[in-house]
N, C-alpha and C. Protein backbone atom coordinates (compact mmCIF):
# COMPACT_ATOMS: atom_id res chain seq x y z
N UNK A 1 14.58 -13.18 13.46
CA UNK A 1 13.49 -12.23 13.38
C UNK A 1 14.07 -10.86 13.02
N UNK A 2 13.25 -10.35 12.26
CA UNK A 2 13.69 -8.60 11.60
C UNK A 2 12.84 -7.85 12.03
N UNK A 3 13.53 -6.42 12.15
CA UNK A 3 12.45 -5.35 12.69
C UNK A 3 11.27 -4.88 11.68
N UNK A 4 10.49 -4.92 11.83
CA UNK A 4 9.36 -4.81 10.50
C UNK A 4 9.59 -3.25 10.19
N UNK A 5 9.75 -2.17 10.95
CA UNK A 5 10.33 -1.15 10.68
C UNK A 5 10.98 -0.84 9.72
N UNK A 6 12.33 -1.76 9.66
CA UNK A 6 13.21 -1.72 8.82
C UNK A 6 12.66 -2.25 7.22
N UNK A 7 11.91 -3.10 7.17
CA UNK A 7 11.51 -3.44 5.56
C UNK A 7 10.21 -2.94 5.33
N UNK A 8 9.93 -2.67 5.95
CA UNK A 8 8.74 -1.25 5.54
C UNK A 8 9.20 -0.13 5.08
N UNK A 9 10.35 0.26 5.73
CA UNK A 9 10.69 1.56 5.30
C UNK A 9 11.12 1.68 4.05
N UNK A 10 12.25 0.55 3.50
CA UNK A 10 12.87 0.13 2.13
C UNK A 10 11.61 0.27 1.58
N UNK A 11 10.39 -0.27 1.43
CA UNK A 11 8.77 -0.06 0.16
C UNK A 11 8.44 1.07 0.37
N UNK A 12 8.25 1.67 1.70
CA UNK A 12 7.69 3.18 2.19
C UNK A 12 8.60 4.60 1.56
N UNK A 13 9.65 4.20 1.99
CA UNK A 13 10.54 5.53 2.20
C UNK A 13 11.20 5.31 1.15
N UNK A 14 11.25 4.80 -0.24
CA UNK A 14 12.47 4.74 -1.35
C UNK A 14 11.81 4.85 -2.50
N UNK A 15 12.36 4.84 -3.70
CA UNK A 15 11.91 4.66 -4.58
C UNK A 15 10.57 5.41 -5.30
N UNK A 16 10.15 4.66 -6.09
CA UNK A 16 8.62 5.51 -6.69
C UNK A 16 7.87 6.00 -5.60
N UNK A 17 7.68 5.15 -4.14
CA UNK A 17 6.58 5.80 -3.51
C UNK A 17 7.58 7.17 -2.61
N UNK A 18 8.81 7.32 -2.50
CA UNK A 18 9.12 8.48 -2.51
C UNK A 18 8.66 9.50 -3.04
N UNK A 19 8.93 9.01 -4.42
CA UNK A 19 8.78 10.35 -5.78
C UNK A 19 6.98 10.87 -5.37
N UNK A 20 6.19 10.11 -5.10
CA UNK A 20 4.61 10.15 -4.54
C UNK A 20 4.50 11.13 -3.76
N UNK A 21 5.24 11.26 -2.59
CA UNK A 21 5.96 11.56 -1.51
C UNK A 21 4.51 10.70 0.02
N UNK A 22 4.68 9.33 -0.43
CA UNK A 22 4.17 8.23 0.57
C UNK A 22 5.01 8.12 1.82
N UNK A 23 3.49 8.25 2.73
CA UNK A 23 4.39 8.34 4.30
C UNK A 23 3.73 7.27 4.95
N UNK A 24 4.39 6.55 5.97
CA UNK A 24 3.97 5.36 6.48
C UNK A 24 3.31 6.10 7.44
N UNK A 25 2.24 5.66 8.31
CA UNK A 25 1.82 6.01 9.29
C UNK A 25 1.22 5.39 10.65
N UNK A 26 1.12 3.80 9.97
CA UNK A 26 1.20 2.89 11.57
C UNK A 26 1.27 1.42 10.68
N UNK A 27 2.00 1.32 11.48
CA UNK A 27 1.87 -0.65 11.44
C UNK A 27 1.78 -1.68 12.00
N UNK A 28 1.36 -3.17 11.56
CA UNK A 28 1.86 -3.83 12.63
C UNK A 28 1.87 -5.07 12.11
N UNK A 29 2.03 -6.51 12.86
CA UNK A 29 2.20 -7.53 11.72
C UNK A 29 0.60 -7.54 11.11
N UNK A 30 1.02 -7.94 9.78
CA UNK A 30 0.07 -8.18 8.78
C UNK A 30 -1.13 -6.55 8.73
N UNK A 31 -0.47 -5.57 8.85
CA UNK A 31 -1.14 -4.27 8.83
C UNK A 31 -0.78 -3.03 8.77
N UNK A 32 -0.78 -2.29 7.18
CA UNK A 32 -0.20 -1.14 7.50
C UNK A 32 -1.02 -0.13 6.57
N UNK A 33 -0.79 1.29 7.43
CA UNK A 33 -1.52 2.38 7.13
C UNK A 33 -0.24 3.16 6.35
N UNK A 34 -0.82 3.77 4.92
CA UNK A 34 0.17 4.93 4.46
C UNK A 34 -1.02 6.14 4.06
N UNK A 35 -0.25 7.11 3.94
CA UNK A 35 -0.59 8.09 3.42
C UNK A 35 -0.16 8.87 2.17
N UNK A 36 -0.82 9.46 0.88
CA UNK A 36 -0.30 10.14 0.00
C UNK A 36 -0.52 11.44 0.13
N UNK A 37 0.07 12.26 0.05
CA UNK A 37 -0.49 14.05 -0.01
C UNK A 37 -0.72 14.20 -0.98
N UNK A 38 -1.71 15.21 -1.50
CA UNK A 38 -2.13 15.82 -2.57
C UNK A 38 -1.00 16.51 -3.24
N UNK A 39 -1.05 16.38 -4.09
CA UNK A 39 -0.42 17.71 -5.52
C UNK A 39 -0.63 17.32 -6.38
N UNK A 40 -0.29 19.04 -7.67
CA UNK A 40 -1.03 18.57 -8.60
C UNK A 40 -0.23 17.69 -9.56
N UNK A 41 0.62 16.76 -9.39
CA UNK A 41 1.19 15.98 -10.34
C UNK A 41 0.54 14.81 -10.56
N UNK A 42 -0.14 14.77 -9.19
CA UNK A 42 -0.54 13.58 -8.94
C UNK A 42 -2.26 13.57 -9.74
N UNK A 43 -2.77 15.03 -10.12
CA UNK A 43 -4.06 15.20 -10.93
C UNK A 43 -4.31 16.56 -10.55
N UNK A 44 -4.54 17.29 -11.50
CA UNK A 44 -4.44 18.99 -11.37
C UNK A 44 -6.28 18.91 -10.69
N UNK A 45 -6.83 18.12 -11.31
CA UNK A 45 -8.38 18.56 -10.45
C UNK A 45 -8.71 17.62 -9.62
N UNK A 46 -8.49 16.47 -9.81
CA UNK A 46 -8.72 15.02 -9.08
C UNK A 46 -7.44 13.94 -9.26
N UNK A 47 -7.30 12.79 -8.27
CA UNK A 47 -6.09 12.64 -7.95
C UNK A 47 -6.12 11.23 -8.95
N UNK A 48 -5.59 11.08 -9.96
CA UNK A 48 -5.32 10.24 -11.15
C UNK A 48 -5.34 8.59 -10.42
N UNK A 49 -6.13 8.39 -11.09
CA UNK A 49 -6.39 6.50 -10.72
C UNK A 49 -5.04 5.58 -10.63
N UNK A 50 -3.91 6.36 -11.74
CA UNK A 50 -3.10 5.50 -11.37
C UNK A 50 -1.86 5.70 -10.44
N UNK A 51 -2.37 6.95 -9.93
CA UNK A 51 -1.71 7.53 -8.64
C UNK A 51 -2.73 6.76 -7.61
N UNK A 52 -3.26 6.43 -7.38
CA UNK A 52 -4.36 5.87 -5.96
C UNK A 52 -4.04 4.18 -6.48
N UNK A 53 -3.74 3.62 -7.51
CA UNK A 53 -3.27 2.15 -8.01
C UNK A 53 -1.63 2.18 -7.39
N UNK A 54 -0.86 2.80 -7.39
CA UNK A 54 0.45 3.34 -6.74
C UNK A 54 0.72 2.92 -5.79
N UNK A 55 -0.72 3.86 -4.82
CA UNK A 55 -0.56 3.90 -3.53
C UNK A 55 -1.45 2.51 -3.44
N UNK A 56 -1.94 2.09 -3.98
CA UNK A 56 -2.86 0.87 -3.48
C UNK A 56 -1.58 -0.41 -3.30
N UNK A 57 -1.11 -0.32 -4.48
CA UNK A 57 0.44 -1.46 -4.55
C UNK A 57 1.38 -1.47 -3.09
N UNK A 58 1.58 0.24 -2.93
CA UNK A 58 2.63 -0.09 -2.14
C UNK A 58 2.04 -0.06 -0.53
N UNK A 59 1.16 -0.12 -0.35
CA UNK A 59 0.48 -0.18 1.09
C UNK A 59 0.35 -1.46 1.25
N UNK A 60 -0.29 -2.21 0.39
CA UNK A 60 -0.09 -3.77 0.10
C UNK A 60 1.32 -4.58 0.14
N UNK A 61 2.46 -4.04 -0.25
CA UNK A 61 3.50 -4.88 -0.39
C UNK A 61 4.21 -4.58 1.01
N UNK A 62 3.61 -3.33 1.77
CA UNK A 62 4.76 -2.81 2.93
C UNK A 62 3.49 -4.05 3.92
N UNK A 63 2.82 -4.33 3.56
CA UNK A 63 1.30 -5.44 4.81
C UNK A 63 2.09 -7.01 4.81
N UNK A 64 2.42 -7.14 3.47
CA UNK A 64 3.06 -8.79 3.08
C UNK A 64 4.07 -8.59 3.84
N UNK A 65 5.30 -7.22 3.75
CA UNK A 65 6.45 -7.66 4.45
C UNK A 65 6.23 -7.47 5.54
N UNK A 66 5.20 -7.03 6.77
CA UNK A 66 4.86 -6.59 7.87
C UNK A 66 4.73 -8.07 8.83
N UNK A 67 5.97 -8.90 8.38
CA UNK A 67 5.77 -9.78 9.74
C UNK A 67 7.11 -10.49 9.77
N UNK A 68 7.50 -10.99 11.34
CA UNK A 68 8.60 -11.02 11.72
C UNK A 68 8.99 -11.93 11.13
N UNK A 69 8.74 -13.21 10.44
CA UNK A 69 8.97 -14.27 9.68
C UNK A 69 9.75 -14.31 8.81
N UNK A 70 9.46 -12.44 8.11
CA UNK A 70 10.04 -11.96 6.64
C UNK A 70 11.55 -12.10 6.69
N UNK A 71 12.16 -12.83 6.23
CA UNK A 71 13.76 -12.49 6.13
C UNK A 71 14.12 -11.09 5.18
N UNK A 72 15.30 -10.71 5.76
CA UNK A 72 15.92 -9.87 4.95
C UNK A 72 16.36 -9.79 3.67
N UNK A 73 16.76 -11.24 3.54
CA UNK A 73 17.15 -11.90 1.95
C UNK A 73 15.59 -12.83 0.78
N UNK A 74 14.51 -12.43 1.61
CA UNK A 74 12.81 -12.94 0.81
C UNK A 74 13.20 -12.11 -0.45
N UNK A 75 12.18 -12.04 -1.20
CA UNK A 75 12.02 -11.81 -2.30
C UNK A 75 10.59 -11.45 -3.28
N UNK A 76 9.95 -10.78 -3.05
CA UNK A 76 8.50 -10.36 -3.80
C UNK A 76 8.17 -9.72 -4.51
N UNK A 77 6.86 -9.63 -4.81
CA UNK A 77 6.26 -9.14 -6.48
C UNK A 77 4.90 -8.84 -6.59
N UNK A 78 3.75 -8.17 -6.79
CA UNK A 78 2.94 -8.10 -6.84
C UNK A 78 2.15 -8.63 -8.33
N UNK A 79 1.61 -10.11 -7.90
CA UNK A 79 1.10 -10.90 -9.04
C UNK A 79 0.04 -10.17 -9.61
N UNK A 80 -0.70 -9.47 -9.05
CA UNK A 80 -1.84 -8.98 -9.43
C UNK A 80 -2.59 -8.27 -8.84
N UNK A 81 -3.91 -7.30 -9.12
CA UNK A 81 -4.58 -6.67 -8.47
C UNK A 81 -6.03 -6.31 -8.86
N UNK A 82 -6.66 -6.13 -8.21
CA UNK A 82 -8.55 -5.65 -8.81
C UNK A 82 -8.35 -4.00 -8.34
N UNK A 83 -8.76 -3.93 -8.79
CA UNK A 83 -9.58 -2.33 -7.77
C UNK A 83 -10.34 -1.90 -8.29
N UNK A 84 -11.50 -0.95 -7.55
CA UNK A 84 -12.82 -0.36 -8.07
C UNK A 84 -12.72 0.89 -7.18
N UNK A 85 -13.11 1.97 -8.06
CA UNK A 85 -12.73 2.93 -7.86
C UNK A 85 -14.24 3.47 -7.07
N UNK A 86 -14.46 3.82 -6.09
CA UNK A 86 -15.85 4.11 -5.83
C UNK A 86 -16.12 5.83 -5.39
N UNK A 87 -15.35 6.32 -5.93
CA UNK A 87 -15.41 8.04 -5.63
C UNK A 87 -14.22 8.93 -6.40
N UNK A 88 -14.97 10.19 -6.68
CA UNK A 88 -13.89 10.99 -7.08
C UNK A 88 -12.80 11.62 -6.13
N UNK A 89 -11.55 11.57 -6.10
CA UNK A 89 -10.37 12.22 -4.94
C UNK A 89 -10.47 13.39 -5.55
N UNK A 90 -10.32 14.35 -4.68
CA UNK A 90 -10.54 16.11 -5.65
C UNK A 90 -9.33 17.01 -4.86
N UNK A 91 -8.44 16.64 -5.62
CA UNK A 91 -7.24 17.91 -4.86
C UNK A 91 -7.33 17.32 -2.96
N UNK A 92 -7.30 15.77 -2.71
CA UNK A 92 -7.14 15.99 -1.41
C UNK A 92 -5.92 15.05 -0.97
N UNK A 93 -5.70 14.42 0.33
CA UNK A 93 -4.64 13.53 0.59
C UNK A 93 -5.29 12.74 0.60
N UNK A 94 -4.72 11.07 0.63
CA UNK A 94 -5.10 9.82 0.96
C UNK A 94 -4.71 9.30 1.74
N UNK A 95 -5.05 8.26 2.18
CA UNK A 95 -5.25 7.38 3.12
C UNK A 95 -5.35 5.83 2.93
N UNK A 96 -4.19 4.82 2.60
CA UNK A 96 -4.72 3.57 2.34
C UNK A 96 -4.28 2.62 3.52
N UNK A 97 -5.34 1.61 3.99
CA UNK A 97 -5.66 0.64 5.14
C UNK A 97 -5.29 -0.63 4.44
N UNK A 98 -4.11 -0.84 4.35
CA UNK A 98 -3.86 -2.60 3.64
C UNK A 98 -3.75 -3.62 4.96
N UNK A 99 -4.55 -4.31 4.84
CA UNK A 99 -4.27 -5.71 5.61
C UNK A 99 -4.15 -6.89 4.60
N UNK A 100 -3.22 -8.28 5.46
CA UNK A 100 -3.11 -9.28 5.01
C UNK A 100 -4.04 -10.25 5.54
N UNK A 101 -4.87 -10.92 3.86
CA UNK A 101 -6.19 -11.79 4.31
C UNK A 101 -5.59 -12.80 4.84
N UNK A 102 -4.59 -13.39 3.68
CA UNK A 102 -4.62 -14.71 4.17
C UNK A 102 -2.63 -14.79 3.57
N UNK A 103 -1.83 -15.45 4.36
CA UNK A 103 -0.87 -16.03 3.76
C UNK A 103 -0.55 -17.08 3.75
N UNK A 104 -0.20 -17.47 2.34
CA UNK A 104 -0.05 -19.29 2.21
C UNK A 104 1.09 -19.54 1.04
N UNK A 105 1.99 -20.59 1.08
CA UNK A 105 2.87 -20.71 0.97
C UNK A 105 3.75 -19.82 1.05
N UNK A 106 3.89 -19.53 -0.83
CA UNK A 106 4.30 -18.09 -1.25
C UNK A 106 3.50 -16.96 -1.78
N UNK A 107 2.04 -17.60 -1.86
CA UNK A 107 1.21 -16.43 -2.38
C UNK A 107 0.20 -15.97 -1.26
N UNK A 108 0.30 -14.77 -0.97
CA UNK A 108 -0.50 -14.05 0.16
C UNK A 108 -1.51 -12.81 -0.92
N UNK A 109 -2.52 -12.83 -0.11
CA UNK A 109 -3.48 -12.01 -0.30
C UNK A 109 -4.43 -11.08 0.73
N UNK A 110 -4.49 -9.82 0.29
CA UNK A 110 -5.10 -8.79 0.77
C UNK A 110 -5.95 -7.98 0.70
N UNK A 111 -6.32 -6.83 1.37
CA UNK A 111 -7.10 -5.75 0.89
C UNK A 111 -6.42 -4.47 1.36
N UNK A 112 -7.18 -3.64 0.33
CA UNK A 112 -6.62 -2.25 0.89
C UNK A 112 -8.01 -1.13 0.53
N UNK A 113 -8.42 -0.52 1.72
CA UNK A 113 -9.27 0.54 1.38
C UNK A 113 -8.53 1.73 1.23
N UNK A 114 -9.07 2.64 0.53
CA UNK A 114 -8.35 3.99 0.30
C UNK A 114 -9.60 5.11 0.29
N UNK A 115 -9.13 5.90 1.15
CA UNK A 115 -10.17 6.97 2.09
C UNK A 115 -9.30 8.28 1.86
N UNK A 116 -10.28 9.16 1.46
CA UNK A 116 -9.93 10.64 1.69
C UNK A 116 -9.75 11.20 2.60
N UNK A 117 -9.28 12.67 3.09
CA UNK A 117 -9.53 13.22 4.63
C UNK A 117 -10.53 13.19 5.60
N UNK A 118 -11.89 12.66 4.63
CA UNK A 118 -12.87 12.93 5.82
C UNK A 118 -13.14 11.53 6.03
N UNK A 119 -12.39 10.33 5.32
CA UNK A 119 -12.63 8.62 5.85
C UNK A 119 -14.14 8.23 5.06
N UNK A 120 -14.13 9.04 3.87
CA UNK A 120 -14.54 8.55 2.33
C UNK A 120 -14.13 7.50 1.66
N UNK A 121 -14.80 6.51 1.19
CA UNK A 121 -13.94 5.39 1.02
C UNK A 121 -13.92 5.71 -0.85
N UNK A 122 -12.78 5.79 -1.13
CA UNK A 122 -12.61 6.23 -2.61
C UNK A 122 -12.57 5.20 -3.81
N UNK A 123 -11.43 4.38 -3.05
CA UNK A 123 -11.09 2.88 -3.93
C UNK A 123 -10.91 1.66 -2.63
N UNK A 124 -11.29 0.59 -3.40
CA UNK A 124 -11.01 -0.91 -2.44
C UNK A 124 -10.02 -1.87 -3.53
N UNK A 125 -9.32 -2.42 -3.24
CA UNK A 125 -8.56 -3.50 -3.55
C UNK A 125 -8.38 -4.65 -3.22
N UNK A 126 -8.59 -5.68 -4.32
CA UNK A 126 -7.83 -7.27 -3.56
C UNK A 126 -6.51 -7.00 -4.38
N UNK A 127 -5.58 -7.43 -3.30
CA UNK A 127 -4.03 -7.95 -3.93
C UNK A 127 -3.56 -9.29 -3.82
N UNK A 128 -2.57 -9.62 -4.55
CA UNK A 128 -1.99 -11.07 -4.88
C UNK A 128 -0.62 -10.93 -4.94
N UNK A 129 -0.01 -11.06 -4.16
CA UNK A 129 1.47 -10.96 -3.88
C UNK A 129 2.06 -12.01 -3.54
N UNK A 130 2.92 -12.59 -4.68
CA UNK A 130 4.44 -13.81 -3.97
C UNK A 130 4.98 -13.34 -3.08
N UNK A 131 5.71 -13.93 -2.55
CA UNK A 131 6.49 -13.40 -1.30
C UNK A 131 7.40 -14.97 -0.58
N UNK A 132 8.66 -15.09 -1.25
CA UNK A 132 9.72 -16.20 -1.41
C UNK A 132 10.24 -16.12 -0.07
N UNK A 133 10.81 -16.49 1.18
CA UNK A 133 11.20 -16.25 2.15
C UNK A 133 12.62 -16.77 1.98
């Protein structure tokens, strides 16, 4: 068994969702909350769809590795994704709620809502993620 801590943080804390500047903010198996802050790189008037697709990916992939099962040496990918965008983000932070629906074999699937500061629901997602153990 692995600390889910630890391979959350590797999707959370590295890489592109660094550069985002994505902060984890609770987890647990099969459930995790991140957050994006606003700036304007991310959309000088409203916060660019494929900045909130970003954050939709990696809230989703830190939910798949969010259980003790996950070895250290697994291996995953995000097969695919929907999203519908249901509001404009305007210069604010986000908020995305990924849970895992269902996992089976190697392909697991999810959702992720994504909410503004006031718990506006902006975008929803299904995800489709391998995940090799």
């Amino acid at each position: 068994m692995h600390n889910l801590d630890d391979k959350v943080a590797r999707i959370v804390g590295g890489g592109f969702a660094e550069l985002l500047g994505i902060e984890l903010v609770s987890q647990r198996v099969d459930r995790v909350v991140v957050r994006m802050p606003y700036k304007e790189a991310i959309g000088s008037d409203r916060v660019h769809g494929g900045a909130i697709s970003a954050l939709v990916d990696i809230a989703a992939t830190a939910a798949f590795w969010s259980h003790p099962d996950i070895g250290a040496d697994a291996q995953g990918a995000t097969v695919g994704f929907t999203i519908n965008f249901l509001n404009l983000a305007r210069k604010v932070d986000l908020t995305a709620n990924a849970t895992v629906r269902r996992r089976g074999g190697q392909i697991c699937t999810g959702d992720v809502s994504v909410c503004d500061a006031t718990g506006r629901e902006v975008a929803v997602a299904r995800v489709t993620y391998k995940l090799s153990n």
